[in-house]
Protein backbone atom coordinates (compact mmCIF):
# COMPACT_ATOMS: atom_id res chain seq x y z
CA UNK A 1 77.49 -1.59 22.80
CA UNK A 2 78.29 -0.94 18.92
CA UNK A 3 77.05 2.66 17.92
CA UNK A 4 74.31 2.52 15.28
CA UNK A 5 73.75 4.22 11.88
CA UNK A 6 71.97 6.89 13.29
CA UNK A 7 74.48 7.41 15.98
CA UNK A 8 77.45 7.69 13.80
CA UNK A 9 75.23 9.80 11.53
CA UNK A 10 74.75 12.06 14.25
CA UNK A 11 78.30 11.96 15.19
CA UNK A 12 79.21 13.31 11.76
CA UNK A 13 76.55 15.69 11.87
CA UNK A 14 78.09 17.19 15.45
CA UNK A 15 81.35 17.00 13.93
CA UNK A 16 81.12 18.96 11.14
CA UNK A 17 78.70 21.22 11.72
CA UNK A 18 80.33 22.14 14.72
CA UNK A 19 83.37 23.06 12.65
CA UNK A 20 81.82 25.11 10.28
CA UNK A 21 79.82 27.05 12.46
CA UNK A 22 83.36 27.72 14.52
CA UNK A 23 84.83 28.77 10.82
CA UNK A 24 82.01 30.85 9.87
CA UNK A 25 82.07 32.81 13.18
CA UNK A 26 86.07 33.35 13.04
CA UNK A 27 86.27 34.29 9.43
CA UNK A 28 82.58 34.29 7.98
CA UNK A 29 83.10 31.43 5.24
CA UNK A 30 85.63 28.34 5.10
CA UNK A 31 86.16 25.55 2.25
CA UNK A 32 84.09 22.67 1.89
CA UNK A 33 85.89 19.96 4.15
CA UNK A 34 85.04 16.39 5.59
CA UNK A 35 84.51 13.77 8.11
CA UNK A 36 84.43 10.08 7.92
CA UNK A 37 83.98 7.29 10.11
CA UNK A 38 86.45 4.86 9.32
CA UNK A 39 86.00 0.70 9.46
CA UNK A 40 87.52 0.87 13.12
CA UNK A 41 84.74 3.35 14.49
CA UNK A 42 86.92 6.48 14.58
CA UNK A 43 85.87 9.43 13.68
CA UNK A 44 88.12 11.76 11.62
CA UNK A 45 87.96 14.96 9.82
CA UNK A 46 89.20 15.23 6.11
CA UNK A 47 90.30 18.34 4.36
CA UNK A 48 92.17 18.40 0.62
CA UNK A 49 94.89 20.57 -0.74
CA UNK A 50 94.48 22.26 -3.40
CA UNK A 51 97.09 23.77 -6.15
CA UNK A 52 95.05 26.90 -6.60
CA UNK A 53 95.36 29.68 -3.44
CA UNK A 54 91.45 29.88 -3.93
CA UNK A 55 89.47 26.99 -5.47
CA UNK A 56 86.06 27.06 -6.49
CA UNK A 57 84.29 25.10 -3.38
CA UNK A 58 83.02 22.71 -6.12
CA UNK A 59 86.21 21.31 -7.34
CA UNK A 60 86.87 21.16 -3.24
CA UNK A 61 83.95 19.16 -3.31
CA UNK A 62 84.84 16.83 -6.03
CA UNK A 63 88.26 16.45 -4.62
CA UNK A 64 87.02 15.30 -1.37
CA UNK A 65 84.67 12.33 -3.08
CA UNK A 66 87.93 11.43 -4.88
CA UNK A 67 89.55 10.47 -1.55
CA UNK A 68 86.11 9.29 0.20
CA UNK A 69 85.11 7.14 -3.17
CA UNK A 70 88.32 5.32 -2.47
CA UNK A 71 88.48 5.04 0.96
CA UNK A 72 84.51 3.95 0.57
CA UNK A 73 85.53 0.89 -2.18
CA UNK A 74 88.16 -0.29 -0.23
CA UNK A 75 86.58 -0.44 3.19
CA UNK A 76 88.39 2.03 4.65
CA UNK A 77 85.19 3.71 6.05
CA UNK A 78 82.04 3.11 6.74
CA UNK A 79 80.32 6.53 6.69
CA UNK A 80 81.09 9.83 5.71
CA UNK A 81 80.12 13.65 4.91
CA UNK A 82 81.14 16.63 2.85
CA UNK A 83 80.07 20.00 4.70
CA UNK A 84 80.05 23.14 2.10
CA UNK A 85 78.81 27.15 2.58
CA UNK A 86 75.99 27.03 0.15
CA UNK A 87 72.44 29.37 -0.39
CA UNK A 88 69.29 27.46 0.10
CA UNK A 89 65.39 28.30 0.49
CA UNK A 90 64.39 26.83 3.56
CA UNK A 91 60.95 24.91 3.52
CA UNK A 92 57.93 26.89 3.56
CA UNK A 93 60.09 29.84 1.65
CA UNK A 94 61.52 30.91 -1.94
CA UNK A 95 63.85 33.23 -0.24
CA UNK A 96 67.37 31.72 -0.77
CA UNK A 97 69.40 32.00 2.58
CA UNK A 98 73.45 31.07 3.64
CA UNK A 99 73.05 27.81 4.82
CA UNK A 100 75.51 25.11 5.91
CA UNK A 101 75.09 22.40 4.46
CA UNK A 102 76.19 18.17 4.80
CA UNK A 103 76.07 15.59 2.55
CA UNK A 104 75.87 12.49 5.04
CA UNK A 105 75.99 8.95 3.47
CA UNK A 106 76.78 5.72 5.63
CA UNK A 107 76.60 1.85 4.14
CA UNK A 108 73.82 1.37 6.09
CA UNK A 109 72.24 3.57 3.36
CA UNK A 110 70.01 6.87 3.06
CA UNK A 111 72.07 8.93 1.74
CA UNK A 112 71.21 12.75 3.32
CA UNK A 113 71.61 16.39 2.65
CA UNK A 114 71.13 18.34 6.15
CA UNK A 115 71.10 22.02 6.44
CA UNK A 116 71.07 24.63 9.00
CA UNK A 117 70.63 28.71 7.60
CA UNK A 118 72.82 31.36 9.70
CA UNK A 119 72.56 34.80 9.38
CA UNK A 120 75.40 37.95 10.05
CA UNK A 121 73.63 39.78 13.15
CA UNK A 122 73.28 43.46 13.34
CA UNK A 123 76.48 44.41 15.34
CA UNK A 124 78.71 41.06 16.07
CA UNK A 125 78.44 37.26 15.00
CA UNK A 126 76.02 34.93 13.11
CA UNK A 127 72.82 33.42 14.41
CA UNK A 128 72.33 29.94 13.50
CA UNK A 129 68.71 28.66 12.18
CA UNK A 130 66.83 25.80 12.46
CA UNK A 131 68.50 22.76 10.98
CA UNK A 132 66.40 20.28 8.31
CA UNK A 133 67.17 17.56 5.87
CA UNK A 134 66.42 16.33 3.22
CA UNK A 135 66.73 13.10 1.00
CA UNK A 136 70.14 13.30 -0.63
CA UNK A 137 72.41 11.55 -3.73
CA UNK A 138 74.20 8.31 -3.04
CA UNK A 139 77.76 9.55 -4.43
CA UNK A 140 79.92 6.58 -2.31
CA UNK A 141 79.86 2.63 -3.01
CA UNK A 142 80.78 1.07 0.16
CA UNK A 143 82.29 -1.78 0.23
CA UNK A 144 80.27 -4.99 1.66
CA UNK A 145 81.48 -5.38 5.38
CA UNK A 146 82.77 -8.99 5.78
């Protein structure tokens, strides 16, 4: 049985998330990265290199869509998402909080921003909050499957 949208959306979701949680416990911040699910079904993770010892996450961020906008025209893959370190207010408060945070988009459509707050606790490690989404920005033009 073919996986659906939501499953590969999820699958992205796992993926990444699960990474940057693993970063943010071992060093307490990491570089926006990726994941895509390419035409064949597998799922990959995507990183960029960068001239600069310490780029500003944003042109990370643009860097990745560089590489995803192609690999999204030319059919390469079918979904993908771009997990950063960013502050957000959760719903219900004004209080901006470190969240993670991934921008999921798949051909199928709805484009997605999730995020999921963590804190540093008192003595050792991070808790991780509730995670929530919202609507997000169609960045990628997929390429009509055949």
């Amino acid at each position: 049985m073919a996986p659906t949208p939501q499953d590969e959306f999820d699958a992205l979701l796992d993926a990444v998330f699960g990474f940057a949680r693993e970063q943010i416990e071992r060093h307490g911040e990491f570089f926006p990265f990726g994941a895509v699910i390419a035409a064949d079904g597998e799922l990959r993770m995507v990183a960029t290199q960068m001239a600069k010892e310490r780029p500003l996450s944003q042109d990370v961020i643009d860097d990745l869509y560089s590489v995803l906008t192609a690999e999204a025209t030319s059919g390469a893959i079918r979904a993908a998402a771009v997990c950063a370190d960013v502050l957000v207010a959760p719903p219900g408060t004004q209080t901006k909080a470190d969240a993670l945070r991934a921008d999921i988009e798949h051909i199928a459509g709805h484009p997605t921003q999730v995020f999921q707050t963590y804190k540093k606790k008192r003595l050792r490690g991070y808790e991780f909050g509730e995670i929530f989404g919202i609507d997000g920005t169609t960045r990628l033009h997929f390429a009509n499957p055949s």
